[in-house]
PDB file of N, CA and C in Angstrom:
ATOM      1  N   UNK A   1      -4.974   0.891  -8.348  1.00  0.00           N
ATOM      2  CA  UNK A   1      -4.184  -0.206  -7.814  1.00  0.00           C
ATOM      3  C   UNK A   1      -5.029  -1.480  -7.724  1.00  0.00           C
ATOM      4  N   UNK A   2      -6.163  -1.368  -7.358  1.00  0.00           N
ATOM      5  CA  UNK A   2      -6.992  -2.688  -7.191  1.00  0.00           C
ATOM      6  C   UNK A   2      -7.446  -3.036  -8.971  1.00  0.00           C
ATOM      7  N   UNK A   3      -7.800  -2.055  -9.559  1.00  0.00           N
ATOM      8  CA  UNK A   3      -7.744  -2.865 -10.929  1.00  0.00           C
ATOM      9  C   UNK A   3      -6.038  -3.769 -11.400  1.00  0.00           C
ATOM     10  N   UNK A   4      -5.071  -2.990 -10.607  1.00  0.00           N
ATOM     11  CA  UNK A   4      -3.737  -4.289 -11.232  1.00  0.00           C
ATOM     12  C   UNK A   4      -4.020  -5.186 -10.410  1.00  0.00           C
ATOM     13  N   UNK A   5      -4.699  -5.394  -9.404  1.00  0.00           N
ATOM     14  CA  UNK A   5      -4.824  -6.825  -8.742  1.00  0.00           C
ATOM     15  C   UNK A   5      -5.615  -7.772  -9.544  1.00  0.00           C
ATOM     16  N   UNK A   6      -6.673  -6.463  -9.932  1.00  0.00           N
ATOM     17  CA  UNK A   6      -7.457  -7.945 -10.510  1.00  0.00           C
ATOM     18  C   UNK A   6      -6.945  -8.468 -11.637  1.00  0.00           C
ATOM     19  N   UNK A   7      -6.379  -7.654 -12.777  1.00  0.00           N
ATOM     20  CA  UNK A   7      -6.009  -7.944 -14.052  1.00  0.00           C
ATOM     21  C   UNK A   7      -4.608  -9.294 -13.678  1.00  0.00           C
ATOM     22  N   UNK A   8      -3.640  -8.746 -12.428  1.00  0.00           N
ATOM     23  CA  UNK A   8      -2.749  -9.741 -11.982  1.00  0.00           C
ATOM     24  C   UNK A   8      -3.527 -11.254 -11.606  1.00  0.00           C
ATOM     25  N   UNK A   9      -4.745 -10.963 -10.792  1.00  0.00           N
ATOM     26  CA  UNK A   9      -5.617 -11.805 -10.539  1.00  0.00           C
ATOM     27  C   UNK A   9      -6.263 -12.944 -11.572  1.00  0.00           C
ATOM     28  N   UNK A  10      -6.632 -12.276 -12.552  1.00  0.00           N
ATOM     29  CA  UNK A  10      -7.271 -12.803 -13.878  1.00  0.00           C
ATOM     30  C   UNK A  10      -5.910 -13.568 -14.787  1.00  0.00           C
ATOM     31  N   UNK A  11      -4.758 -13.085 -14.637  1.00  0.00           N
ATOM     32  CA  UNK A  11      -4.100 -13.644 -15.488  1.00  0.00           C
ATOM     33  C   UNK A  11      -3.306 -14.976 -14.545  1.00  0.00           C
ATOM     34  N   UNK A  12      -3.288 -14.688 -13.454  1.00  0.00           N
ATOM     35  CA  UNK A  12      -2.891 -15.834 -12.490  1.00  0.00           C
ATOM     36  C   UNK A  12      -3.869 -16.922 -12.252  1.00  0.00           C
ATOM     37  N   UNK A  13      -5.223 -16.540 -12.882  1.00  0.00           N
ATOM     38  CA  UNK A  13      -6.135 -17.687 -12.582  1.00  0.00           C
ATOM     39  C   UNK A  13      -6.192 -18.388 -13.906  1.00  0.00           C
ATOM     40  N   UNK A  14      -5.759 -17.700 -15.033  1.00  0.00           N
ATOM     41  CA  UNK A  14      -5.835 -18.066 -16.501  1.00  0.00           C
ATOM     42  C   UNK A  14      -4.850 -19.003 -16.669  1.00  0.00           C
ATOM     43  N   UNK A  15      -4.108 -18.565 -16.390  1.00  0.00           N
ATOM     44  CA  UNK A  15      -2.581 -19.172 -16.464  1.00  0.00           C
ATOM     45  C   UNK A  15      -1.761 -20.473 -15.011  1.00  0.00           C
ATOM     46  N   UNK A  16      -2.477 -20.148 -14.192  1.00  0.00           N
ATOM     47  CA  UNK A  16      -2.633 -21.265 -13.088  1.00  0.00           C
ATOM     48  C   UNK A  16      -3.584 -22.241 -12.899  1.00  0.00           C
ATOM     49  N   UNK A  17      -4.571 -21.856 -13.857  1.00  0.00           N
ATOM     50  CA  UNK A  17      -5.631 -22.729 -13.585  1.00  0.00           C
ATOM     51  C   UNK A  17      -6.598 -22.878 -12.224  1.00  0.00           C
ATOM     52  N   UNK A  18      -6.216 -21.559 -11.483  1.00  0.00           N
ATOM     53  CA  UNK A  18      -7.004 -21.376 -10.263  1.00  0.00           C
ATOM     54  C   UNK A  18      -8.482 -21.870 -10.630  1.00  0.00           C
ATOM     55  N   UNK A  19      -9.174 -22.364  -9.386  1.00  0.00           N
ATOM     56  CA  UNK A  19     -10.451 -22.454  -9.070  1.00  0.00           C
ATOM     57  C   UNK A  19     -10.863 -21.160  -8.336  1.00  0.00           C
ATOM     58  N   UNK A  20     -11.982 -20.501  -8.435  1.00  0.00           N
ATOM     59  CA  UNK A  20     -12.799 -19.250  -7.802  1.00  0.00           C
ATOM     60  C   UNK A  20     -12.438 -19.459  -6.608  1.00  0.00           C
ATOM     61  N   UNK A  21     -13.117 -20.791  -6.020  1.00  0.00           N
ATOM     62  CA  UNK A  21     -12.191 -20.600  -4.349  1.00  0.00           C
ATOM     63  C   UNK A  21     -10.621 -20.478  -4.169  1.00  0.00           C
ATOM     64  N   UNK A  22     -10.295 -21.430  -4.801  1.00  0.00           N
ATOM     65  CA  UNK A  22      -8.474 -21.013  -4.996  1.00  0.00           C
ATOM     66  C   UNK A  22      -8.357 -19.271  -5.036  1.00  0.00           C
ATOM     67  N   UNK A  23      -8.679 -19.184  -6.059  1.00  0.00           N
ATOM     68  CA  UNK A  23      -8.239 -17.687  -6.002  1.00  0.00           C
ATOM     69  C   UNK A  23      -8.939 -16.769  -4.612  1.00  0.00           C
ATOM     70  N   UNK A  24      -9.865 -17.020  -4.189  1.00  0.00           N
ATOM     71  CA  UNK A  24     -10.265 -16.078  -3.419  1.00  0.00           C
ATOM     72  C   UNK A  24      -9.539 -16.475  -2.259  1.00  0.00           C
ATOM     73  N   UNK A  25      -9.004 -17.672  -1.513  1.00  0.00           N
ATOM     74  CA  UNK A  25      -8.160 -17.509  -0.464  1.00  0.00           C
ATOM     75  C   UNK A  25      -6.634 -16.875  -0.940  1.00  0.00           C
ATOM     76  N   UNK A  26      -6.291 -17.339  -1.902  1.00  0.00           N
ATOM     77  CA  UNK A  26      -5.311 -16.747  -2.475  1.00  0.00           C
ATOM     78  C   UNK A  26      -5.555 -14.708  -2.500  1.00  0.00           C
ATOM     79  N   UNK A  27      -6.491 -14.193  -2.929  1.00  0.00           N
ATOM     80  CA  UNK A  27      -6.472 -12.679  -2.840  1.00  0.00           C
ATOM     81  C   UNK A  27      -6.802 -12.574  -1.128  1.00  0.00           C
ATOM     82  N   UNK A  28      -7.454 -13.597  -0.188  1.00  0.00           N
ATOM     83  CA  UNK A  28      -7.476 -13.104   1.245  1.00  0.00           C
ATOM     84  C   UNK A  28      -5.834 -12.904   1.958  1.00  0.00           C
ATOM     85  N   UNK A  29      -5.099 -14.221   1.386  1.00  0.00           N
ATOM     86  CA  UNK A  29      -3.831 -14.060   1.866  1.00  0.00           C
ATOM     87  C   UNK A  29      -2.432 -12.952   1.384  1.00  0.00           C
ATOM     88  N   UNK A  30      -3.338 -12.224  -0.057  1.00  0.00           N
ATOM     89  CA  UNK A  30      -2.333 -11.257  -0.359  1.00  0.00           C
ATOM     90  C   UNK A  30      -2.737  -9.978   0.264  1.00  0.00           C
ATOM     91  N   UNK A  31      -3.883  -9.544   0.723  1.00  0.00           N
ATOM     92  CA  UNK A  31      -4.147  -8.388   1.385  1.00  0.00           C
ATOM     93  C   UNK A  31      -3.575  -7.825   3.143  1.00  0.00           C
ATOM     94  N   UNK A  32      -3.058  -6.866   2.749  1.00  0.00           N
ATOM     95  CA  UNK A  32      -2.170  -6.121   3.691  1.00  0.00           C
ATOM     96  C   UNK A  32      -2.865  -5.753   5.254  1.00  0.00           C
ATOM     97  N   UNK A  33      -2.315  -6.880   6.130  1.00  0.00           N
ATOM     98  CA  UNK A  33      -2.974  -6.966   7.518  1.00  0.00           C
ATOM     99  C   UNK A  33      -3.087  -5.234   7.822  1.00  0.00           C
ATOM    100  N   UNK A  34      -4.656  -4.835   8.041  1.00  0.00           N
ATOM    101  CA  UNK A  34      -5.198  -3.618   8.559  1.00  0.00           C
ATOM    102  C   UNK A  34      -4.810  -3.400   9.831  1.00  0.00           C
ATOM    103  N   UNK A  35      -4.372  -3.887  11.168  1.00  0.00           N
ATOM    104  CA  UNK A  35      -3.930  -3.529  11.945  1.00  0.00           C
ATOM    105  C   UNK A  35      -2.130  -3.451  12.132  1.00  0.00           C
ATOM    106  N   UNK A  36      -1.743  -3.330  11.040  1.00  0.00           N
ATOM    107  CA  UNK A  36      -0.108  -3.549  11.258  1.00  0.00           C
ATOM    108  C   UNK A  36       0.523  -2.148  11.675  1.00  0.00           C
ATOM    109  N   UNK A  37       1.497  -2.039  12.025  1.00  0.00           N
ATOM    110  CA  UNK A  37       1.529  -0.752  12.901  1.00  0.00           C
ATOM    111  C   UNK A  37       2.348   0.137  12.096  1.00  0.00           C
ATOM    112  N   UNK A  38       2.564   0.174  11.081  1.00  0.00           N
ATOM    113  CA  UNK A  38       2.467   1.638  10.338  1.00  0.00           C
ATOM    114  C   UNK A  38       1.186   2.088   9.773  1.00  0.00           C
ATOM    115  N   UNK A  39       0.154   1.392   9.547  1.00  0.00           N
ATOM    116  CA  UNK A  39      -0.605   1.964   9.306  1.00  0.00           C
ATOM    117  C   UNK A  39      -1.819   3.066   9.755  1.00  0.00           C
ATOM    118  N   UNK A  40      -0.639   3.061  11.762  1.00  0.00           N
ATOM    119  CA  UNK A  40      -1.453   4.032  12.495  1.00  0.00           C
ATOM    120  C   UNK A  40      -0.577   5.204  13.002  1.00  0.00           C
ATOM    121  N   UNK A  41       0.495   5.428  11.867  1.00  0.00           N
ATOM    122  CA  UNK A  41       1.179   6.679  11.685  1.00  0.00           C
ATOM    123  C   UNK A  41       0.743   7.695  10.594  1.00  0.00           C
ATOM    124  N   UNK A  42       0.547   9.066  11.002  1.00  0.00           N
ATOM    125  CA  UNK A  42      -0.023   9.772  10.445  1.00  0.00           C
ATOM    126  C   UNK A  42       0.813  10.406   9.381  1.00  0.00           C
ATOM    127  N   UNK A  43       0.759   9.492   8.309  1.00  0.00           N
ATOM    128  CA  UNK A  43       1.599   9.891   7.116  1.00  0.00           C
ATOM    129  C   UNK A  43       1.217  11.291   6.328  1.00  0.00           C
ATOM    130  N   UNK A  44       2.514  12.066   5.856  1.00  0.00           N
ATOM    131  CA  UNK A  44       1.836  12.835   5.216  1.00  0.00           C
ATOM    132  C   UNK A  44       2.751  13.013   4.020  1.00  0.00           C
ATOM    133  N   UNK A  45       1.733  13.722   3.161  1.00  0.00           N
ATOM    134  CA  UNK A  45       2.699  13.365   1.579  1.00  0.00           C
ATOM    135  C   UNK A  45       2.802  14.703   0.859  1.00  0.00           C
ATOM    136  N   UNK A  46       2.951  15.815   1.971  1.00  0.00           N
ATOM    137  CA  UNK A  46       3.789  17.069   1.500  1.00  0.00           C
ATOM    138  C   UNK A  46       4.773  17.292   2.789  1.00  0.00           C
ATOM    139  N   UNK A  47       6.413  17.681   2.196  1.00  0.00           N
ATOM    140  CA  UNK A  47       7.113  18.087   3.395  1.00  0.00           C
ATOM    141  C   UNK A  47       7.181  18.662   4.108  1.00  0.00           C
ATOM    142  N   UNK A  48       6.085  20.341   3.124  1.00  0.00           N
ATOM    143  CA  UNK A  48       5.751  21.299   4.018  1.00  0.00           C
ATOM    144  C   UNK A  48       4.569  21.065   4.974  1.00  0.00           C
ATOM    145  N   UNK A  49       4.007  20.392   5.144  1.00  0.00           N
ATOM    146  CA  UNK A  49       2.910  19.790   6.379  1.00  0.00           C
ATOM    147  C   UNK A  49       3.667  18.746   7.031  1.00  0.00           C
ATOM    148  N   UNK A  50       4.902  18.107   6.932  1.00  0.00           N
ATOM    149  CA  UNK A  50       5.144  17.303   7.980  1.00  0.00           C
ATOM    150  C   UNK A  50       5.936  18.160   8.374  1.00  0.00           C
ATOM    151  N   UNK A  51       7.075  19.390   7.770  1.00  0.00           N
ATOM    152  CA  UNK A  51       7.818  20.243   8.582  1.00  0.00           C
ATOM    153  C   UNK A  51       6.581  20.862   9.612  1.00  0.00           C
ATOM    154  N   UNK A  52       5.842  21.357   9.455  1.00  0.00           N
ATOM    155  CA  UNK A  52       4.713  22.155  10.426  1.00  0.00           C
ATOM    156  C   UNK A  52       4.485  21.500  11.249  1.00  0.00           C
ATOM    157  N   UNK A  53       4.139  20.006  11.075  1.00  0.00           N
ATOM    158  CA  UNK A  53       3.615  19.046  11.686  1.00  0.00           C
ATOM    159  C   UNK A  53       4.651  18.817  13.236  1.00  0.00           C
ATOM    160  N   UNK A  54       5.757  18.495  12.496  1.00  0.00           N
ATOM    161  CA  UNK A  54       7.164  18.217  13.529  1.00  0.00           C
ATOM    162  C   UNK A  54       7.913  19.482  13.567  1.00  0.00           C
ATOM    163  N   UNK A  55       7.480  20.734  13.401  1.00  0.00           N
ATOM    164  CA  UNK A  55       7.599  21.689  14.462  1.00  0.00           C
ATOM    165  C   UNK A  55       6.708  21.938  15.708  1.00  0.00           C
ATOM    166  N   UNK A  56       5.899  21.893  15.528  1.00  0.00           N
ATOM    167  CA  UNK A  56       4.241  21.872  16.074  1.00  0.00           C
ATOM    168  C   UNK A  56       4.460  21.024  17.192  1.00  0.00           C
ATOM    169  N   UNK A  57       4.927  19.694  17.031  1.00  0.00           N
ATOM    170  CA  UNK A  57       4.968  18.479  17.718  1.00  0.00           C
ATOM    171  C   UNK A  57       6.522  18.340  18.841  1.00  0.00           C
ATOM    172  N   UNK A  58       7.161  18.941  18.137  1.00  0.00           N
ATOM    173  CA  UNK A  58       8.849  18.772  18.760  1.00  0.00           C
ATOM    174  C   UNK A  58       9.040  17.149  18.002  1.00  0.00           C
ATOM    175  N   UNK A  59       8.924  17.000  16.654  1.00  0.00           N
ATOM    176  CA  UNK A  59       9.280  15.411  16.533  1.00  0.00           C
ATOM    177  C   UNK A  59      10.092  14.882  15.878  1.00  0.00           C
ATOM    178  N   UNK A  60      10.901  14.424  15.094  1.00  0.00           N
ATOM    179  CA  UNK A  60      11.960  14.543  13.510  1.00  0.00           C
ATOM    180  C   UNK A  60      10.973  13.956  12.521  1.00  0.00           C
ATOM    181  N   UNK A  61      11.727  14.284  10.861  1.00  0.00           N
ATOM    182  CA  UNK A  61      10.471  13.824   9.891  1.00  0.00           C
ATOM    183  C   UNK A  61      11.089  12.554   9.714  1.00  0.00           C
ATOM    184  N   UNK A  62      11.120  11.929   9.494  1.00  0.00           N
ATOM    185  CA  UNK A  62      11.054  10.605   8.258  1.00  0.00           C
ATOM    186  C   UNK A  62      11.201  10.755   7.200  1.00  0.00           C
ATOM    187  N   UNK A  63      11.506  10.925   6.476  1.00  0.00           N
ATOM    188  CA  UNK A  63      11.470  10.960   4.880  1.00  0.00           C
ATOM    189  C   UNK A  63      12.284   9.499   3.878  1.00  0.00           C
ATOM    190  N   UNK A  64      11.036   9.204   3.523  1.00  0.00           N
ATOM    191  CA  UNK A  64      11.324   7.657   2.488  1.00  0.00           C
ATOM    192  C   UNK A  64      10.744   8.413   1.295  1.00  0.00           C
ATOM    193  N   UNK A  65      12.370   8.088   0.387  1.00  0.00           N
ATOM    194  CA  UNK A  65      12.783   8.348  -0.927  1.00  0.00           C
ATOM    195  C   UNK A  65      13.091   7.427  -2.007  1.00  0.00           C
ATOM    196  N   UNK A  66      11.819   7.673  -2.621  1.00  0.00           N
ATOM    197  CA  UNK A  66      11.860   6.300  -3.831  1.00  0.00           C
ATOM    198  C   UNK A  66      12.128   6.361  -5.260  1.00  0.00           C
ATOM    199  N   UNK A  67      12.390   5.893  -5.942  1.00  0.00           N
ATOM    200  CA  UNK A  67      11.637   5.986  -7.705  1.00  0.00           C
ATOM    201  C   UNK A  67       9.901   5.442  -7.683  1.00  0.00           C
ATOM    202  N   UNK A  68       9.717   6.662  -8.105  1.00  0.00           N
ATOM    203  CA  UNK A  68       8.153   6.802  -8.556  1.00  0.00           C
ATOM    204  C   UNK A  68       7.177   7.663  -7.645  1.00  0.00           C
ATOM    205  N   UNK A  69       5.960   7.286  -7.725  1.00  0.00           N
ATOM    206  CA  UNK A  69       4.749   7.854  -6.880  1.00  0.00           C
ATOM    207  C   UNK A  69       4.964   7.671  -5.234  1.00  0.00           C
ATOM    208  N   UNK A  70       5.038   8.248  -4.237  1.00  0.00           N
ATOM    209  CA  UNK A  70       4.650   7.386  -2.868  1.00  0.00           C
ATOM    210  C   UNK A  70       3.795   6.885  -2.612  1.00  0.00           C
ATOM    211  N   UNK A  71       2.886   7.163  -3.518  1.00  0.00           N
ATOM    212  CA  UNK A  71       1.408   6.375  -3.183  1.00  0.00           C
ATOM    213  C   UNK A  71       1.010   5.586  -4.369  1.00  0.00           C
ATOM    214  N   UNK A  72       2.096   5.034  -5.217  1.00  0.00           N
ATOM    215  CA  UNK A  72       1.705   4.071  -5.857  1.00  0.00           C
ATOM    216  C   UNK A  72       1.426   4.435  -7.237  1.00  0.00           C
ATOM    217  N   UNK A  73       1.313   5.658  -7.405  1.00  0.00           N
ATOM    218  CA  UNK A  73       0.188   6.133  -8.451  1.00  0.00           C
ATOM    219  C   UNK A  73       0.981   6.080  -9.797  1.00  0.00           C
ATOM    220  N   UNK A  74       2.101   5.386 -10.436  1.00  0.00           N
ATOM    221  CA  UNK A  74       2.329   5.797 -11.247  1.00  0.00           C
ATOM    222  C   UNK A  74       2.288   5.047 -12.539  1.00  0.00           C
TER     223      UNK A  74
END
């Protein structure tokens, strides 16, 4: 995933005419605030460990259903 940033990166600076600093506030402002609050839910990416999980727990699952990878990977 971070190589499509940069290649997105490289062609947005080619083609925009970014300056090195341009671009680098530009990649500070596209990166995904680390304290945002899903990112301190304990995701899991088999059903059979979140069924265990939220039996274990007494909790319901969540389940987000997409086209493609959940983690991006595809």
């Amino acid at each position: 995933m971070k190589t499509l940033w940069l290649v997105f990166g490289l062609l947005v600076t080619s083609a925009l005419g970014l300056t090195e600093a341009e671009f680098q506030k530009l990649h500070r402002e596209l990166q995904p605030n680390p304290k945002a609050t899903w990112r301190t839910i304990p995701w899991k990416t088999s059903v059979l460990d979140a069924q265990a999980a939220a039996a274990r727990e007494e909790k319901p699952i969540f389940i987000w259903a997409m086209d493609g990878h959940p983690l991006g990977c595809t």
